[in-house]
PDB file of N, CA and C in Angstrom:
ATOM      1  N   UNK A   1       0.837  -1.180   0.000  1.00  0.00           N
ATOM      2  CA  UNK A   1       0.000   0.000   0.000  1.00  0.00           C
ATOM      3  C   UNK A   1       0.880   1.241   0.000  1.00  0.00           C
ATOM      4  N   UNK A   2       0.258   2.261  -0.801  1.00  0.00           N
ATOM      5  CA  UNK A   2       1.441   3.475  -1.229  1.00  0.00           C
ATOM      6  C   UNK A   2       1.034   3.816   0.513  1.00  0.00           C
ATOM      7  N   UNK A   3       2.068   4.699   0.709  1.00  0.00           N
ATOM      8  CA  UNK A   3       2.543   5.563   2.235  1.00  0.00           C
ATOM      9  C   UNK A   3       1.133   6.475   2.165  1.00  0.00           C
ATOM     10  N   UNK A   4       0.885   7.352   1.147  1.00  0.00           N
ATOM     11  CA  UNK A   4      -0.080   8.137   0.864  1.00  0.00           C
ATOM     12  C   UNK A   4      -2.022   7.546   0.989  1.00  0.00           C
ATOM     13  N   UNK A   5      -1.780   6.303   0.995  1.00  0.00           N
ATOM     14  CA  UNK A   5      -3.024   5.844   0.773  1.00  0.00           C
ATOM     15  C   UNK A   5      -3.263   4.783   2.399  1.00  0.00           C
ATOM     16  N   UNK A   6      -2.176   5.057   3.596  1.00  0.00           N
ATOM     17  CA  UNK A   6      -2.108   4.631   4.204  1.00  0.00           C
ATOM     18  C   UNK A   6      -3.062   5.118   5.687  1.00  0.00           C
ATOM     19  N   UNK A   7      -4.311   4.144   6.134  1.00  0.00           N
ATOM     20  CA  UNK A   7      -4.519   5.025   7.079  1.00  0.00           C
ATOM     21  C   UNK A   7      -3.933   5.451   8.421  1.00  0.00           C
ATOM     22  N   UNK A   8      -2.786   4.440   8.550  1.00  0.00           N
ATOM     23  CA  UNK A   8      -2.321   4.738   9.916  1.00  0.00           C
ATOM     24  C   UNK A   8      -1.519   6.118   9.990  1.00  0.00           C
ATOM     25  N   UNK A   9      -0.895   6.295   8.688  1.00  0.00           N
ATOM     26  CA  UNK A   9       0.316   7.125   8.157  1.00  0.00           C
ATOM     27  C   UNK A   9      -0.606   8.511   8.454  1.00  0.00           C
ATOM     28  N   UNK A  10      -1.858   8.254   8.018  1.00  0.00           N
ATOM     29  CA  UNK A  10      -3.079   9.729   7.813  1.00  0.00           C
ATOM     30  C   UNK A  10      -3.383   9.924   9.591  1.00  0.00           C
ATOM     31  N   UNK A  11      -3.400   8.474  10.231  1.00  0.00           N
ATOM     32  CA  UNK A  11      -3.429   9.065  11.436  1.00  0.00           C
ATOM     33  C   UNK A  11      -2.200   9.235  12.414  1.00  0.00           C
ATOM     34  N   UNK A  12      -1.050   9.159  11.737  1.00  0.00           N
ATOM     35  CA  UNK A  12       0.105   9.788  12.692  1.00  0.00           C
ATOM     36  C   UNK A  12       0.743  11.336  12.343  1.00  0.00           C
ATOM     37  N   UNK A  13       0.297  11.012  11.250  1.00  0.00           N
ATOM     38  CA  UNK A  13       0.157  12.911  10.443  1.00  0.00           C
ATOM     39  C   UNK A  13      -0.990  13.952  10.934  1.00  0.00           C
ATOM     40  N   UNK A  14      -2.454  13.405  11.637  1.00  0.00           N
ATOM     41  CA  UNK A  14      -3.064  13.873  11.866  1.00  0.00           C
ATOM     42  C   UNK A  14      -4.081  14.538  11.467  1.00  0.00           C
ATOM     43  N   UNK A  15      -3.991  13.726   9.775  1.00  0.00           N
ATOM     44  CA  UNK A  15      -5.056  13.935   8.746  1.00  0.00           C
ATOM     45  C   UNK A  15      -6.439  13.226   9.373  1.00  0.00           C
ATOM     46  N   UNK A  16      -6.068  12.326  10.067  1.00  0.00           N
ATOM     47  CA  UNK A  16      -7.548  11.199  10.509  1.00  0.00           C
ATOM     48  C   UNK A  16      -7.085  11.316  11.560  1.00  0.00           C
ATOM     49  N   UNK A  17      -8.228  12.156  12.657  1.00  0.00           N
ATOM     50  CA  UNK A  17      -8.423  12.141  13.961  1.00  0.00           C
ATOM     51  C   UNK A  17      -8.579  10.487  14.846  1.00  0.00           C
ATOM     52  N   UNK A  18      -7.864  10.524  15.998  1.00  0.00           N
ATOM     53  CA  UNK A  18      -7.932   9.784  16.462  1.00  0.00           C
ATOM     54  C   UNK A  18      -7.566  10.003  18.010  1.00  0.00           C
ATOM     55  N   UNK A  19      -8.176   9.124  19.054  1.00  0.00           N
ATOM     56  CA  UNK A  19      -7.891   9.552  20.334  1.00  0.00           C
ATOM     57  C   UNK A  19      -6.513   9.362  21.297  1.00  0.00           C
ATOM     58  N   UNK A  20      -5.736  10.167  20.827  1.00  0.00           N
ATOM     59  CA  UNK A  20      -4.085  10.025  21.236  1.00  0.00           C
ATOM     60  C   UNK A  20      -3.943  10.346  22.955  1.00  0.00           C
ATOM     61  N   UNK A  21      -2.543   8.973  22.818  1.00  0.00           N
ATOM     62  CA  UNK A  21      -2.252   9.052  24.431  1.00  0.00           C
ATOM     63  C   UNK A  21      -1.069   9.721  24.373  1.00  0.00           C
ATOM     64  N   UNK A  22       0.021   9.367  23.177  1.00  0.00           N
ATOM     65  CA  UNK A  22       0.966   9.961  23.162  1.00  0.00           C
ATOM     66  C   UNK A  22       1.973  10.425  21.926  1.00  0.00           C
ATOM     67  N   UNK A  23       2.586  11.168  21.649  1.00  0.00           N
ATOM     68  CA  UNK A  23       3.103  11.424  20.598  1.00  0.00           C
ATOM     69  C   UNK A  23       4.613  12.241  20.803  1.00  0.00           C
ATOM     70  N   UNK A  24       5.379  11.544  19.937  1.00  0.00           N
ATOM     71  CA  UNK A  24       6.573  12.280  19.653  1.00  0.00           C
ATOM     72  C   UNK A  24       7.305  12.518  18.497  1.00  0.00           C
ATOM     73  N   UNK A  25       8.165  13.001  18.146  1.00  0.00           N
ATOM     74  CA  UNK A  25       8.387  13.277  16.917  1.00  0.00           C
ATOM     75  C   UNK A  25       8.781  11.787  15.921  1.00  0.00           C
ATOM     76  N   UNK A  26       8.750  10.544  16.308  1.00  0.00           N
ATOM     77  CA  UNK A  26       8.810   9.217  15.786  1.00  0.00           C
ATOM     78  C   UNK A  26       7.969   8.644  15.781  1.00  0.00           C
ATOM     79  N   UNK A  27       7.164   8.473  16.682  1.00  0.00           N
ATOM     80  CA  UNK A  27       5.655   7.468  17.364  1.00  0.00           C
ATOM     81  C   UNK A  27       4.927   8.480  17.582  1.00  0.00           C
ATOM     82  N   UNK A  28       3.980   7.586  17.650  1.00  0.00           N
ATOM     83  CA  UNK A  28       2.415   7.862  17.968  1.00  0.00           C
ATOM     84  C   UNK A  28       1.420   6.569  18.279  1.00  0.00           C
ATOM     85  N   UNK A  29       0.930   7.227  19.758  1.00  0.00           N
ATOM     86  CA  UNK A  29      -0.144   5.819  20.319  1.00  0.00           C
ATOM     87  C   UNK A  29      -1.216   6.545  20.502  1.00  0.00           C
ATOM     88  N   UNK A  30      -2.702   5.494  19.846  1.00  0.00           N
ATOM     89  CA  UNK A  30      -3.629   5.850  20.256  1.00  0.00           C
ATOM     90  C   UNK A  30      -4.522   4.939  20.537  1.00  0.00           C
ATOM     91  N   UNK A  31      -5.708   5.288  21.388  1.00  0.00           N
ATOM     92  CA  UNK A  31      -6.597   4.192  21.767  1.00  0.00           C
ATOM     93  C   UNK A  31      -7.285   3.246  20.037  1.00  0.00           C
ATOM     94  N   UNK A  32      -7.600   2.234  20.366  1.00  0.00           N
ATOM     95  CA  UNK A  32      -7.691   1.088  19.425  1.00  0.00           C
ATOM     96  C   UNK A  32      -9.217   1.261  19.281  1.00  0.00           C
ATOM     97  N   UNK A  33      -9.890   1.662  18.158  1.00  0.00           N
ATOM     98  CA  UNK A  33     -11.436   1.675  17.602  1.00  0.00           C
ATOM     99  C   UNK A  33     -12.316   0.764  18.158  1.00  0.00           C
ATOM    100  N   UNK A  34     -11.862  -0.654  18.168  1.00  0.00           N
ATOM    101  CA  UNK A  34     -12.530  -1.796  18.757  1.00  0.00           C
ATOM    102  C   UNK A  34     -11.828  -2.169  19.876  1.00  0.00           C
ATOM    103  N   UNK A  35     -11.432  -1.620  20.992  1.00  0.00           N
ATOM    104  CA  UNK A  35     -10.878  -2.525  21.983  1.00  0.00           C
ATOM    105  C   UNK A  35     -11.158  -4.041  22.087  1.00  0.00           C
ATOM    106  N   UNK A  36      -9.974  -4.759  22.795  1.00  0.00           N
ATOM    107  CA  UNK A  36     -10.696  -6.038  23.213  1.00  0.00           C
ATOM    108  C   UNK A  36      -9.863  -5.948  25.106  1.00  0.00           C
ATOM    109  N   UNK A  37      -9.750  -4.876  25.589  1.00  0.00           N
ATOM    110  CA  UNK A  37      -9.451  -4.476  26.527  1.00  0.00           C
ATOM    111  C   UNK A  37      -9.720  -3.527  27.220  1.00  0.00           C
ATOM    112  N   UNK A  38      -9.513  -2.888  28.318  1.00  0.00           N
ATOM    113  CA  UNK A  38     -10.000  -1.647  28.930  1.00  0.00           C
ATOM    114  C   UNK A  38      -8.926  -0.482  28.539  1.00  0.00           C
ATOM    115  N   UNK A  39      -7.928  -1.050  28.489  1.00  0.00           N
ATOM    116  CA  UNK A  39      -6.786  -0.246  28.053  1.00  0.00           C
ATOM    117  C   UNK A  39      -6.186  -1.087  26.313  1.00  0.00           C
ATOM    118  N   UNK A  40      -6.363  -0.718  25.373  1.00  0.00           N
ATOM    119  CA  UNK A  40      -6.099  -1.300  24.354  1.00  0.00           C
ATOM    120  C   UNK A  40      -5.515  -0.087  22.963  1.00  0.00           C
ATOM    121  N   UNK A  41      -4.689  -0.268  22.903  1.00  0.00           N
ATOM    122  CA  UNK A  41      -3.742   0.868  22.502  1.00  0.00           C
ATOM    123  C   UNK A  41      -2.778   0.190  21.305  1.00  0.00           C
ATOM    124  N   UNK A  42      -3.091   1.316  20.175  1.00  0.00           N
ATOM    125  CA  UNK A  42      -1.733   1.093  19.118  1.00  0.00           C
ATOM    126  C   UNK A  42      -0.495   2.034  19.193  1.00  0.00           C
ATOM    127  N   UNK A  43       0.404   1.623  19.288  1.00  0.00           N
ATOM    128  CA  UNK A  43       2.115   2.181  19.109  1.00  0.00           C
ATOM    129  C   UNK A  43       1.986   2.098  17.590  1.00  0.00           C
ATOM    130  N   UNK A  44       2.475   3.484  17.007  1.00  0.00           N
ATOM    131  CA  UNK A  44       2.735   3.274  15.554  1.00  0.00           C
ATOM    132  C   UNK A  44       3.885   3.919  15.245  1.00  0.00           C
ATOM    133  N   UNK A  45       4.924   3.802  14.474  1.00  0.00           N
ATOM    134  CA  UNK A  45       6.012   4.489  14.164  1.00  0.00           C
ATOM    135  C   UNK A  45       5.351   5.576  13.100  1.00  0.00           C
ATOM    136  N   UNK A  46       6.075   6.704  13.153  1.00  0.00           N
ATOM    137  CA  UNK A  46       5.766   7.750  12.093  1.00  0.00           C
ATOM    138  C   UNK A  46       6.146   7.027  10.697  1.00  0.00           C
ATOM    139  N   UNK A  47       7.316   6.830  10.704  1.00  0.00           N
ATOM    140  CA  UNK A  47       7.696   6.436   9.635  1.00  0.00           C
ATOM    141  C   UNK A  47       6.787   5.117   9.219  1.00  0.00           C
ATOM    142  N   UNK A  48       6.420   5.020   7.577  1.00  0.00           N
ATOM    143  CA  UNK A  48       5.730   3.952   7.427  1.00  0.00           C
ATOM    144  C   UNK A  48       6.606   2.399   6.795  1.00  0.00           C
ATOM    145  N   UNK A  49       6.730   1.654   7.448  1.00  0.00           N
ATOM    146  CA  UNK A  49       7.146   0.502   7.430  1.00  0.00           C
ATOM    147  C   UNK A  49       5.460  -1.006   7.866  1.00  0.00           C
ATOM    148  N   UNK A  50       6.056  -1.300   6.677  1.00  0.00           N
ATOM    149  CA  UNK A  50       4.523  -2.134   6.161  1.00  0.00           C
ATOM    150  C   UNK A  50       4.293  -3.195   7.306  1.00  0.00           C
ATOM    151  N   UNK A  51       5.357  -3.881   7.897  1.00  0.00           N
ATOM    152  CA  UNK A  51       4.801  -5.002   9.252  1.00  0.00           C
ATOM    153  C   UNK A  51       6.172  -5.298   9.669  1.00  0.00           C
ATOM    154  N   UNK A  52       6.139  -5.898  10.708  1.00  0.00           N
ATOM    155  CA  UNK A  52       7.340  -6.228  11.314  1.00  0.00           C
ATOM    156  C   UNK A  52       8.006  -7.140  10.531  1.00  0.00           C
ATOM    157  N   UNK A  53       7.436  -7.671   9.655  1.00  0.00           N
ATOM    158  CA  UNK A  53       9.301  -8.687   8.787  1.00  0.00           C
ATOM    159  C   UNK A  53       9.417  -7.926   7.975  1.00  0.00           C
ATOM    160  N   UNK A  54       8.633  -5.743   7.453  1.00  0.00           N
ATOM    161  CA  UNK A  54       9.639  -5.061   6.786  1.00  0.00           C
ATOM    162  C   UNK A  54      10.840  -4.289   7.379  1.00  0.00           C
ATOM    163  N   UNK A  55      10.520  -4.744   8.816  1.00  0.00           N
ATOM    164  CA  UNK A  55      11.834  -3.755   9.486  1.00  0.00           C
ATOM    165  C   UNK A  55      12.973  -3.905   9.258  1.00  0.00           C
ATOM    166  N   UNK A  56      14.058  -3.362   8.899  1.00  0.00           N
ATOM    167  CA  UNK A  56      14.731  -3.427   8.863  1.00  0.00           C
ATOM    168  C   UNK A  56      15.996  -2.974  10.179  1.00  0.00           C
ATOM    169  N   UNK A  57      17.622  -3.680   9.870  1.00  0.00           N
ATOM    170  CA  UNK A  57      17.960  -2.668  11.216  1.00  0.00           C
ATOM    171  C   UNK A  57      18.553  -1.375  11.232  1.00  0.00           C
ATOM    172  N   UNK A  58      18.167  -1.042  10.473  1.00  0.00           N
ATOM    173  CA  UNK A  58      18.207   0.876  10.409  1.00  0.00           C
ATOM    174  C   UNK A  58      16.767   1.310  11.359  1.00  0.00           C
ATOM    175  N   UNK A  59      15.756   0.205  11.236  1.00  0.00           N
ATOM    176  CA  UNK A  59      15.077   0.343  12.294  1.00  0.00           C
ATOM    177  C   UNK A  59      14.808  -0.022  13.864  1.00  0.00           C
ATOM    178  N   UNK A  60      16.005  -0.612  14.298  1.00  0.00           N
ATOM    179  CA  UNK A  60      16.543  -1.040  15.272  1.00  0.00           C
ATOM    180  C   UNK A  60      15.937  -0.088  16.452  1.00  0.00           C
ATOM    181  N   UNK A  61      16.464   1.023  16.631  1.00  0.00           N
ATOM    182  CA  UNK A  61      16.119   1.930  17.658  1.00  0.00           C
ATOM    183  C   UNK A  61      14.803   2.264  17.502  1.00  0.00           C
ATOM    184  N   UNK A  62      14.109   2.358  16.547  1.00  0.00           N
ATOM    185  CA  UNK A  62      12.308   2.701  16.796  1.00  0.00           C
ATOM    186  C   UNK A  62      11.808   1.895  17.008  1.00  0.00           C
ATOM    187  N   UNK A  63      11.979   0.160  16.961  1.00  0.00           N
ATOM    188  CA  UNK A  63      11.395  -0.553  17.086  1.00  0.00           C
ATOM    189  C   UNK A  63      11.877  -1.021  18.982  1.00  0.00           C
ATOM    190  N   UNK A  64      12.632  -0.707  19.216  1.00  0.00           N
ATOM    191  CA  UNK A  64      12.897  -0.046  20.990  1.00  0.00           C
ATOM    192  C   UNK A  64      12.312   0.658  21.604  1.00  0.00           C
ATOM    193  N   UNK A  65      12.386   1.854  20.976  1.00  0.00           N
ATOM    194  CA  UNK A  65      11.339   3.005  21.545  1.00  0.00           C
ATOM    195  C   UNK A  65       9.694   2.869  21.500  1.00  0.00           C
ATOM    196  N   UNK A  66       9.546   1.838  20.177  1.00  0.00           N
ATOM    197  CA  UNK A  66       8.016   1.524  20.592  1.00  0.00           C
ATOM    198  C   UNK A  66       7.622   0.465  21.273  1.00  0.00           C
ATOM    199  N   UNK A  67       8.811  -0.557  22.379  1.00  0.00           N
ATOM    200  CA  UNK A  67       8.044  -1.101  23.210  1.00  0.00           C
ATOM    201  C   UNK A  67       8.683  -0.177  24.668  1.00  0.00           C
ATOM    202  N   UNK A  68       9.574   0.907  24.735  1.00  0.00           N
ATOM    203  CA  UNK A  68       9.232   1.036  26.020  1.00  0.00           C
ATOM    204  C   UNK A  68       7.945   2.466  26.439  1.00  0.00           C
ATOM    205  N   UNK A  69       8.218   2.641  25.159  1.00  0.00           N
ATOM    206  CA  UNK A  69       6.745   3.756  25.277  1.00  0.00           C
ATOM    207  C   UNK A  69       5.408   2.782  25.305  1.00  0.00           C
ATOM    208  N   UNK A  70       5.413   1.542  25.049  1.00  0.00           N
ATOM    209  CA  UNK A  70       4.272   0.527  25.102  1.00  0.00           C
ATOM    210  C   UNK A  70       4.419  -0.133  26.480  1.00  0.00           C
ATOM    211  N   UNK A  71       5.592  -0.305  26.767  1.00  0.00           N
ATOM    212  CA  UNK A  71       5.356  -0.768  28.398  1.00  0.00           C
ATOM    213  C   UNK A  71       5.096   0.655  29.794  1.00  0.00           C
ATOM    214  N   UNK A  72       5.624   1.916  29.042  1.00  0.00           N
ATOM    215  CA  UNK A  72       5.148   2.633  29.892  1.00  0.00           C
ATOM    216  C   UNK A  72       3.700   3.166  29.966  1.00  0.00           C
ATOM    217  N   UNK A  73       3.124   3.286  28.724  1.00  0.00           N
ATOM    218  CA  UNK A  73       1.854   3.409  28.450  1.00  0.00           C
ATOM    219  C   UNK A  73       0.821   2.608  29.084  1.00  0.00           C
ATOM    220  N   UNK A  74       1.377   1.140  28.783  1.00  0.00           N
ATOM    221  CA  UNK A  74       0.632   0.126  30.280  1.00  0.00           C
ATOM    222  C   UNK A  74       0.681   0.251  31.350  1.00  0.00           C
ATOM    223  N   UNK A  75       2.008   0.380  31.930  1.00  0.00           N
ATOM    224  CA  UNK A  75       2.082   0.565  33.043  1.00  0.00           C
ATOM    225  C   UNK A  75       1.162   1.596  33.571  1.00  0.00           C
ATOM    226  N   UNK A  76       1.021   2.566  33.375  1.00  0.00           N
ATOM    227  CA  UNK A  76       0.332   4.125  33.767  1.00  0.00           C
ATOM    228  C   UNK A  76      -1.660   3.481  33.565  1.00  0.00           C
ATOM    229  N   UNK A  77      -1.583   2.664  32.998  1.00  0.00           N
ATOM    230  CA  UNK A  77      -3.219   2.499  32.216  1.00  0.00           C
ATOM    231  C   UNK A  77      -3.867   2.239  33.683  1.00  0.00           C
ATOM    232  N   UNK A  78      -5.163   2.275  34.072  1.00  0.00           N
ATOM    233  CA  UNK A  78      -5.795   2.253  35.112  1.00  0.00           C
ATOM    234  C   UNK A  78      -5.564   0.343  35.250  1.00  0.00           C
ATOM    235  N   UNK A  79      -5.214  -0.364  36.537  1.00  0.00           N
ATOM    236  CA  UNK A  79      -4.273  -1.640  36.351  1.00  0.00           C
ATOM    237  C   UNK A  79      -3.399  -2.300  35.529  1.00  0.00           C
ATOM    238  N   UNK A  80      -2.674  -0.973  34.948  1.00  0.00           N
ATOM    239  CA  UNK A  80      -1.451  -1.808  34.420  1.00  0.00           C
ATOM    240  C   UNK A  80      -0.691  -2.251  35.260  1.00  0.00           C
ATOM    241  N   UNK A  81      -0.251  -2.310  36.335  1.00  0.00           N
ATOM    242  CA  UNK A  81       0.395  -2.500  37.265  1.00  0.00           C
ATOM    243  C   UNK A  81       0.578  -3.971  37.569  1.00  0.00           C
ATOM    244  N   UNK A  82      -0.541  -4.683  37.261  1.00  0.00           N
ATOM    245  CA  UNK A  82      -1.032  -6.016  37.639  1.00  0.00           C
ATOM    246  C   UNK A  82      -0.335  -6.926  36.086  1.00  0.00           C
ATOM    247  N   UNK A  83      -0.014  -6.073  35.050  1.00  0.00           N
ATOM    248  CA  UNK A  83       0.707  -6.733  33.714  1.00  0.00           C
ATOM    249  C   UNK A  83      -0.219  -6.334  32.610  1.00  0.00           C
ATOM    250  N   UNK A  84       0.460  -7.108  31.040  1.00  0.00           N
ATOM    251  CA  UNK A  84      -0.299  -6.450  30.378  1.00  0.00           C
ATOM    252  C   UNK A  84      -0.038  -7.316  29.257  1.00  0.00           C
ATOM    253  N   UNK A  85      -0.433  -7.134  27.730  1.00  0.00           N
ATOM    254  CA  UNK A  85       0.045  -8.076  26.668  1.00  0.00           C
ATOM    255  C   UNK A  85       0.351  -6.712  25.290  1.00  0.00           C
ATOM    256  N   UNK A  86       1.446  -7.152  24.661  1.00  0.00           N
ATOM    257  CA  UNK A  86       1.890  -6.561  23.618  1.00  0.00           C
ATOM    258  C   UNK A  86       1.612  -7.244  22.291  1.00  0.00           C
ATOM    259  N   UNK A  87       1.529  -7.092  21.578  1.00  0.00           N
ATOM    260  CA  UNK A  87       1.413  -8.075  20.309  1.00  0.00           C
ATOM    261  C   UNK A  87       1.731  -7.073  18.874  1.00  0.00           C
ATOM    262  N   UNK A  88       2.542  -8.061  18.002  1.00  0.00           N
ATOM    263  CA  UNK A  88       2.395  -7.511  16.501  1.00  0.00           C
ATOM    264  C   UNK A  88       2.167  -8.271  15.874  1.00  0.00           C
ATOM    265  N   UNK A  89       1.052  -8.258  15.239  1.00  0.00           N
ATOM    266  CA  UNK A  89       0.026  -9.369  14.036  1.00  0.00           C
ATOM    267  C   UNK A  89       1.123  -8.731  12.680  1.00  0.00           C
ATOM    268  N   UNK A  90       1.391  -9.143  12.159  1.00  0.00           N
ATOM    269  CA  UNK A  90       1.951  -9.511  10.758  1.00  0.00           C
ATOM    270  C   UNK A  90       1.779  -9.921   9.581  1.00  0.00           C
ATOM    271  N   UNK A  91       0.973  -9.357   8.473  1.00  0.00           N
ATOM    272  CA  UNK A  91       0.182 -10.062   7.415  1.00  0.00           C
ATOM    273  C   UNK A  91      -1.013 -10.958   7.683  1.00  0.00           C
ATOM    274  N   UNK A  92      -1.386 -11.146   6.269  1.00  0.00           N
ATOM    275  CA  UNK A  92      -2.805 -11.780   6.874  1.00  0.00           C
ATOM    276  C   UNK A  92      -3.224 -13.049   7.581  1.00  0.00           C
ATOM    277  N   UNK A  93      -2.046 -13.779   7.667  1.00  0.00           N
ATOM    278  CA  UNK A  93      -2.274 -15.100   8.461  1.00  0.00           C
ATOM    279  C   UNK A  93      -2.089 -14.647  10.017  1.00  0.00           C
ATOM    280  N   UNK A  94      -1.633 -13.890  10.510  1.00  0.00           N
ATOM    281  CA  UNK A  94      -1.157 -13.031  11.376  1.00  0.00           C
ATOM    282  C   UNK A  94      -2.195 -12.465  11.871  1.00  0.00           C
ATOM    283  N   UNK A  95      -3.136 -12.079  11.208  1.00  0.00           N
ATOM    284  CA  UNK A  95      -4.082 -11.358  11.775  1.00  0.00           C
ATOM    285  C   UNK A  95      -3.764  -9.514  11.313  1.00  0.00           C
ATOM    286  N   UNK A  96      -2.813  -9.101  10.716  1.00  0.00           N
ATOM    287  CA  UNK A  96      -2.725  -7.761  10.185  1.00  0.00           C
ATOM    288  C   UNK A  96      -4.215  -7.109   9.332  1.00  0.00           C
ATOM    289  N   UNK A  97      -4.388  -6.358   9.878  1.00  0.00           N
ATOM    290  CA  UNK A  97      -5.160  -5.400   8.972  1.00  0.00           C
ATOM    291  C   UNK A  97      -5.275  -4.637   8.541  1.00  0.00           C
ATOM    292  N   UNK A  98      -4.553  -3.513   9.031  1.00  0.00           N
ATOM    293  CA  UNK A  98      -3.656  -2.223   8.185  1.00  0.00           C
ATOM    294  C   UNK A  98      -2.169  -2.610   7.563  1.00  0.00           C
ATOM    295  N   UNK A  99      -1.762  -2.535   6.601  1.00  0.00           N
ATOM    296  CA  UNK A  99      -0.570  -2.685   6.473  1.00  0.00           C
ATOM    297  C   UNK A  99       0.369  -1.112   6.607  1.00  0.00           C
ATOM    298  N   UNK A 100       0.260  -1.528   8.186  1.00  0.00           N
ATOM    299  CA  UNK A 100       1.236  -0.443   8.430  1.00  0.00           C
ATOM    300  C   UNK A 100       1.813  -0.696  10.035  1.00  0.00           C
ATOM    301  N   UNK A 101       3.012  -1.019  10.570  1.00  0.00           N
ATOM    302  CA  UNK A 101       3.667  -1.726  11.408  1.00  0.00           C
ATOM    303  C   UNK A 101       2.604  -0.480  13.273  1.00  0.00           C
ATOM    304  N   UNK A 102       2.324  -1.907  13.550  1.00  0.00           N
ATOM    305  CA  UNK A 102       1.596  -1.173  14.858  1.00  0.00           C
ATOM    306  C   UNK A 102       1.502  -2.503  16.410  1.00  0.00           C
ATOM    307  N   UNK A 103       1.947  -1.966  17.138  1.00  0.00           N
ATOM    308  CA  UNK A 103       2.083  -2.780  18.377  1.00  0.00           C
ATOM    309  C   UNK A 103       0.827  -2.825  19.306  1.00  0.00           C
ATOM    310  N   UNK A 104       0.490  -3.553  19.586  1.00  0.00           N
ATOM    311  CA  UNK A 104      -0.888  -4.092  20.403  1.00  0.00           C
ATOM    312  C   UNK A 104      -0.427  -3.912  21.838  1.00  0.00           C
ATOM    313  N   UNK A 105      -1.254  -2.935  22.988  1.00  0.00           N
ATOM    314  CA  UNK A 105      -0.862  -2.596  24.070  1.00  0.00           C
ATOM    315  C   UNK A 105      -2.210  -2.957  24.937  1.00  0.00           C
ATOM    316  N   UNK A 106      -2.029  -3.946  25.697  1.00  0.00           N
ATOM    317  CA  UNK A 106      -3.695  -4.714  26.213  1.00  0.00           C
ATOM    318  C   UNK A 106      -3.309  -4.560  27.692  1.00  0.00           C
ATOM    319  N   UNK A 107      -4.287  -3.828  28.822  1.00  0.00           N
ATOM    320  CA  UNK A 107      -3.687  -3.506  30.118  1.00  0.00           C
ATOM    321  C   UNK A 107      -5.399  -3.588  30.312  1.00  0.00           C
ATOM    322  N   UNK A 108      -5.143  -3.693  32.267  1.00  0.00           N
ATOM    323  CA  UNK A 108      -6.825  -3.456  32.708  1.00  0.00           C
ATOM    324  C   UNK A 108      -7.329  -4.375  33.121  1.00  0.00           C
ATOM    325  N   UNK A 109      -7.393  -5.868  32.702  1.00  0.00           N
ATOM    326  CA  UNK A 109      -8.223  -6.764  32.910  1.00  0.00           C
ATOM    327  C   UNK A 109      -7.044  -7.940  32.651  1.00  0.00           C
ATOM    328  N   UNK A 110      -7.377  -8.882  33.406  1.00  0.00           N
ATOM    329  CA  UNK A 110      -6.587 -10.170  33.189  1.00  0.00           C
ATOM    330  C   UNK A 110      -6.556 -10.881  31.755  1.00  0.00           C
ATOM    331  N   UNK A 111      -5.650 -11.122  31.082  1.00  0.00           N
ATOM    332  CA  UNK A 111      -5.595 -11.545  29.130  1.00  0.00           C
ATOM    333  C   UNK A 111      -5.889 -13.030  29.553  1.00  0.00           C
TER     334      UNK A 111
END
């Protein structure tokens, strides 16, 4: 999928509103449309990289920074404290549905 026709890309640019927890000039997390949690949250890199087997290691350090901004994001969630689950679905056997690299942040309730 072109970068341009991407919706995650539209929502880390801020073309497509969405309900943000956090943002920095690399990432961006926001609450997940359909939760399947009380706290259920996507980590997305700015940059668009299509799923985790396109990373490369020039992407080494963002793909760092988006799990400790994903474990701090849990942690802080109303019982993150008690643990939490991360996940990256990967193409369609995987369960991917945007093709655009995004980390699953599940806090709140026992997984």
């Amino acid at each position: 999928m072109p970068e341009n026709d991407c919706l995650f890309c539209k929502i880390a640019s801020g073309e497509i509103p969405s309900t943000q927890v956090f943002s920095n000039e690399r990432i961006v997390a926001f609450k997940d449309i359909h939760p399947k949690a009380p706290t259920h949250l996507l980590v997305v890199p700015r940059k668009h990289i299509a799923s985790l087997y396109d990373a490369t290691e020039e992407d080494r350090d963002l793909l760092g920074e988006m799990l400790l901004v994903a474990s701090q994001l849990a942690k802080e969630s109303p019982n993150g404290e008690n643990g939490g689950r991360f996940g990256f679905n990967c193409g369609p056997w995987g369960g991917q549905e945007v093709g655009h690299l995004h980390l699953h942040v599940m806090a709140g309730k026992k997984l």
